[in-house]
C-alpha atoms as a PDB file:
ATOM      1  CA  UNK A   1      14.150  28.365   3.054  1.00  0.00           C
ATOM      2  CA  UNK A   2      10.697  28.921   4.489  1.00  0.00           C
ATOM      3  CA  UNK A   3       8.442  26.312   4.726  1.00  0.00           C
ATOM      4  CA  UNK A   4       5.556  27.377   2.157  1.00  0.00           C
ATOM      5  CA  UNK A   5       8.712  27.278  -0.023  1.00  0.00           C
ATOM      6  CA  UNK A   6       9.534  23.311   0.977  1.00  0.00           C
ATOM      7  CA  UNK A   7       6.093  22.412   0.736  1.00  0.00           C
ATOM      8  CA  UNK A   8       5.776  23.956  -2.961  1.00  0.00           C
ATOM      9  CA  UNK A   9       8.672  21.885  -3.936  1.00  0.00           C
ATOM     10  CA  UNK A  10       7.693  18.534  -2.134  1.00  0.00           C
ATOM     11  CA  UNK A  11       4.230  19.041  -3.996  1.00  0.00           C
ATOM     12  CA  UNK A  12       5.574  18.872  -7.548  1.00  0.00           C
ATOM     13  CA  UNK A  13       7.610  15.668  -6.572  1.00  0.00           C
ATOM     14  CA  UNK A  14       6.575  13.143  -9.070  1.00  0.00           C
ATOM     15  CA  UNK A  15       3.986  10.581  -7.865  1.00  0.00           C
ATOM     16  CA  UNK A  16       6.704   7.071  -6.892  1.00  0.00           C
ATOM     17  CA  UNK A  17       9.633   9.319  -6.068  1.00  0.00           C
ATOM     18  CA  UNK A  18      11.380   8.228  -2.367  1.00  0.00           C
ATOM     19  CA  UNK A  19       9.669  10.998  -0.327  1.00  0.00           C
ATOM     20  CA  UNK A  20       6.147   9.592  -1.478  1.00  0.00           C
ATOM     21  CA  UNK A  21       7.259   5.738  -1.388  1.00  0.00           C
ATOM     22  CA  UNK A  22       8.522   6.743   2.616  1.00  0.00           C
ATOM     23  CA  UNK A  23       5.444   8.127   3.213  1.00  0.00           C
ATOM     24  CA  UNK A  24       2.914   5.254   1.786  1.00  0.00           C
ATOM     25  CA  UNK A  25      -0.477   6.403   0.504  1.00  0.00           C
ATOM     26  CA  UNK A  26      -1.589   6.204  -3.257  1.00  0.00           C
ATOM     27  CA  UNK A  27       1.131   9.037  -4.544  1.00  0.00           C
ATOM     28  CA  UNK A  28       3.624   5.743  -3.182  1.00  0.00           C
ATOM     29  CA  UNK A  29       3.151   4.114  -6.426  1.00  0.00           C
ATOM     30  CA  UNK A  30       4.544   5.940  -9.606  1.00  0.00           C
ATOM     31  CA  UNK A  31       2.434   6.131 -12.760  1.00  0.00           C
ATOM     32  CA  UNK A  32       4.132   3.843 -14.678  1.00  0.00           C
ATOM     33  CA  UNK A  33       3.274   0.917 -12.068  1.00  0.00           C
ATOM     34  CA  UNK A  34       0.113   2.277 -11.481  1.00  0.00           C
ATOM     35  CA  UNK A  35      -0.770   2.031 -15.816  1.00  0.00           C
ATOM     36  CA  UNK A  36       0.522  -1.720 -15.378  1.00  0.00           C
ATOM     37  CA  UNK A  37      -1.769  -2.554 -12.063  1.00  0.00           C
ATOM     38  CA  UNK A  38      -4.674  -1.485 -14.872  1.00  0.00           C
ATOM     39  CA  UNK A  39      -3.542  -3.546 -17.476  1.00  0.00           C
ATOM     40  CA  UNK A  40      -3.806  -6.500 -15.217  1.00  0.00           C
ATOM     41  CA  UNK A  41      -6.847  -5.770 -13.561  1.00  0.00           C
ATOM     42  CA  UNK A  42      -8.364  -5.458 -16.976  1.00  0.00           C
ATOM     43  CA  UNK A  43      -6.564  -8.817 -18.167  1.00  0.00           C
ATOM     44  CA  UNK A  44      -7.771 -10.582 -15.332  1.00  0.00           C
ATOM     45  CA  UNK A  45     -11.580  -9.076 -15.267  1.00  0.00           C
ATOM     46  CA  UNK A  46     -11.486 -10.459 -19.037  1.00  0.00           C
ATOM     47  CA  UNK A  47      -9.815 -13.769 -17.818  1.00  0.00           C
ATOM     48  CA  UNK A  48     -13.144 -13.919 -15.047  1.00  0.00           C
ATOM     49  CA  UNK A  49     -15.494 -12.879 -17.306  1.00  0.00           C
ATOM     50  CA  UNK A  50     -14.897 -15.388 -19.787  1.00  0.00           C
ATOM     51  CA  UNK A  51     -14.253 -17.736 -17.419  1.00  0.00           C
ATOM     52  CA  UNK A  52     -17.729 -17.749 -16.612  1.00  0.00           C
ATOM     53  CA  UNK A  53     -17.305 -15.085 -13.557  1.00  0.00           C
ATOM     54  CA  UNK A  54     -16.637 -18.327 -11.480  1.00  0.00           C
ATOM     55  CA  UNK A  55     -15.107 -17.533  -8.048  1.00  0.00           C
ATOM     56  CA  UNK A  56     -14.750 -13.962  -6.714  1.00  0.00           C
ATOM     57  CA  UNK A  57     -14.211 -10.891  -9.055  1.00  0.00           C
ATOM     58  CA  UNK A  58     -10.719  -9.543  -8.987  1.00  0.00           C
ATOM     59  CA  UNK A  59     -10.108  -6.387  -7.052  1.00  0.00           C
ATOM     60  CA  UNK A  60      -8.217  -3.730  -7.988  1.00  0.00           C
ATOM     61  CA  UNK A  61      -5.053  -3.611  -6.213  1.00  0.00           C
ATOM     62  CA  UNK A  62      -5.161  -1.100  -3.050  1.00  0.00           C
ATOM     63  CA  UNK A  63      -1.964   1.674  -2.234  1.00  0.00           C
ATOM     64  CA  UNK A  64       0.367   0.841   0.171  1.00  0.00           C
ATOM     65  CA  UNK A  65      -0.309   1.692   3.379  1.00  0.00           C
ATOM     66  CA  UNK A  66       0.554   4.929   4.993  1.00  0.00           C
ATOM     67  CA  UNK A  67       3.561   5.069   6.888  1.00  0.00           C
ATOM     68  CA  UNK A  68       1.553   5.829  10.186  1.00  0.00           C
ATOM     69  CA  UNK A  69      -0.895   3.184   9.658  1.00  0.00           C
ATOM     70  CA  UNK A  70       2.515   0.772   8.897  1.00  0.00           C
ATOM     71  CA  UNK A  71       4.003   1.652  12.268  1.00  0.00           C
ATOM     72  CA  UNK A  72       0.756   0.966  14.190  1.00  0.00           C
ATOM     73  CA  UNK A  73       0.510  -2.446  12.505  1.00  0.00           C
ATOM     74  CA  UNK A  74       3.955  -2.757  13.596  1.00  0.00           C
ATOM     75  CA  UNK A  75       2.890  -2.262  17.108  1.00  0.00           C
ATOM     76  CA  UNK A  76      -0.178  -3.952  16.863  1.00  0.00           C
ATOM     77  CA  UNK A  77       1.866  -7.092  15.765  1.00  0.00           C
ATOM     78  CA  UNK A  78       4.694  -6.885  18.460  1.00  0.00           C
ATOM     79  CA  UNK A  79       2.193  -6.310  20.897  1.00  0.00           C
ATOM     80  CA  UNK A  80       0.495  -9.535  19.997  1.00  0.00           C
ATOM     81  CA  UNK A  81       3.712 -11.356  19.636  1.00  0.00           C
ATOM     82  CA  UNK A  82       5.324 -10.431  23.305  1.00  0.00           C
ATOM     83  CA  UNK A  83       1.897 -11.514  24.761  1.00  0.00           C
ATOM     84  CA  UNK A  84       2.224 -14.607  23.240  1.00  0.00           C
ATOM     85  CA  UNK A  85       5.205 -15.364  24.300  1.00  0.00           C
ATOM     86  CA  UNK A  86       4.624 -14.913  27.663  1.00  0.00           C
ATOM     87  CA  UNK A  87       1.323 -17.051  27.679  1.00  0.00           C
ATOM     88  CA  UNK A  88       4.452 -19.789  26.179  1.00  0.00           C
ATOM     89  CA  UNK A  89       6.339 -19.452  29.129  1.00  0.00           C
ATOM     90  CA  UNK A  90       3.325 -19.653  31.725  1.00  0.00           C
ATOM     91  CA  UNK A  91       2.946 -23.028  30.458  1.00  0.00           C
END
């Protein structure tokens, strides 16, 4: 199989199918989740608005991260954590 012929294939994978939800990004999220994320927005935007739009404004929930960007939070995180340990033991 070539690969122009895997990459027409991967591109008519449904939006939420396990390729997309391994790689992260907004095609991560299937439509059917993504039509219930507007319902509640909307729900809650009424819910603020007639509350009196006290407190912040809801914001529309944002995609899951890409899987890079996941990894170098990962690192980011361990990073942090092993330096903190050792600033532990120094004391």
């Amino acid at each position: 199989m070539l690969l122009t012929e895997l990459a027409d294939l991967v591109s008519y994978l449904p939006a939420g199918s396990a390729l997309w939800q391994s790689v992260g990004g907004p095609l991560a999220i299937s439509d059917a989740i993504r039509a219930g994320q507007a319902v509640a927005h909307t729900i809650q935007m009424v819910a603020w608005s007639e509350g009196g739009r006290k407190g912040p404004k809801p914001e529309i929930a944002a995609p899951p991260p890409y899987a890079h960007e996941r990894r170098e939070q990962e690192r980011v995180m361990t990073r942090k954590a092993e330096a903190y340990r050792r600033r532990q033991q120094r004391e």
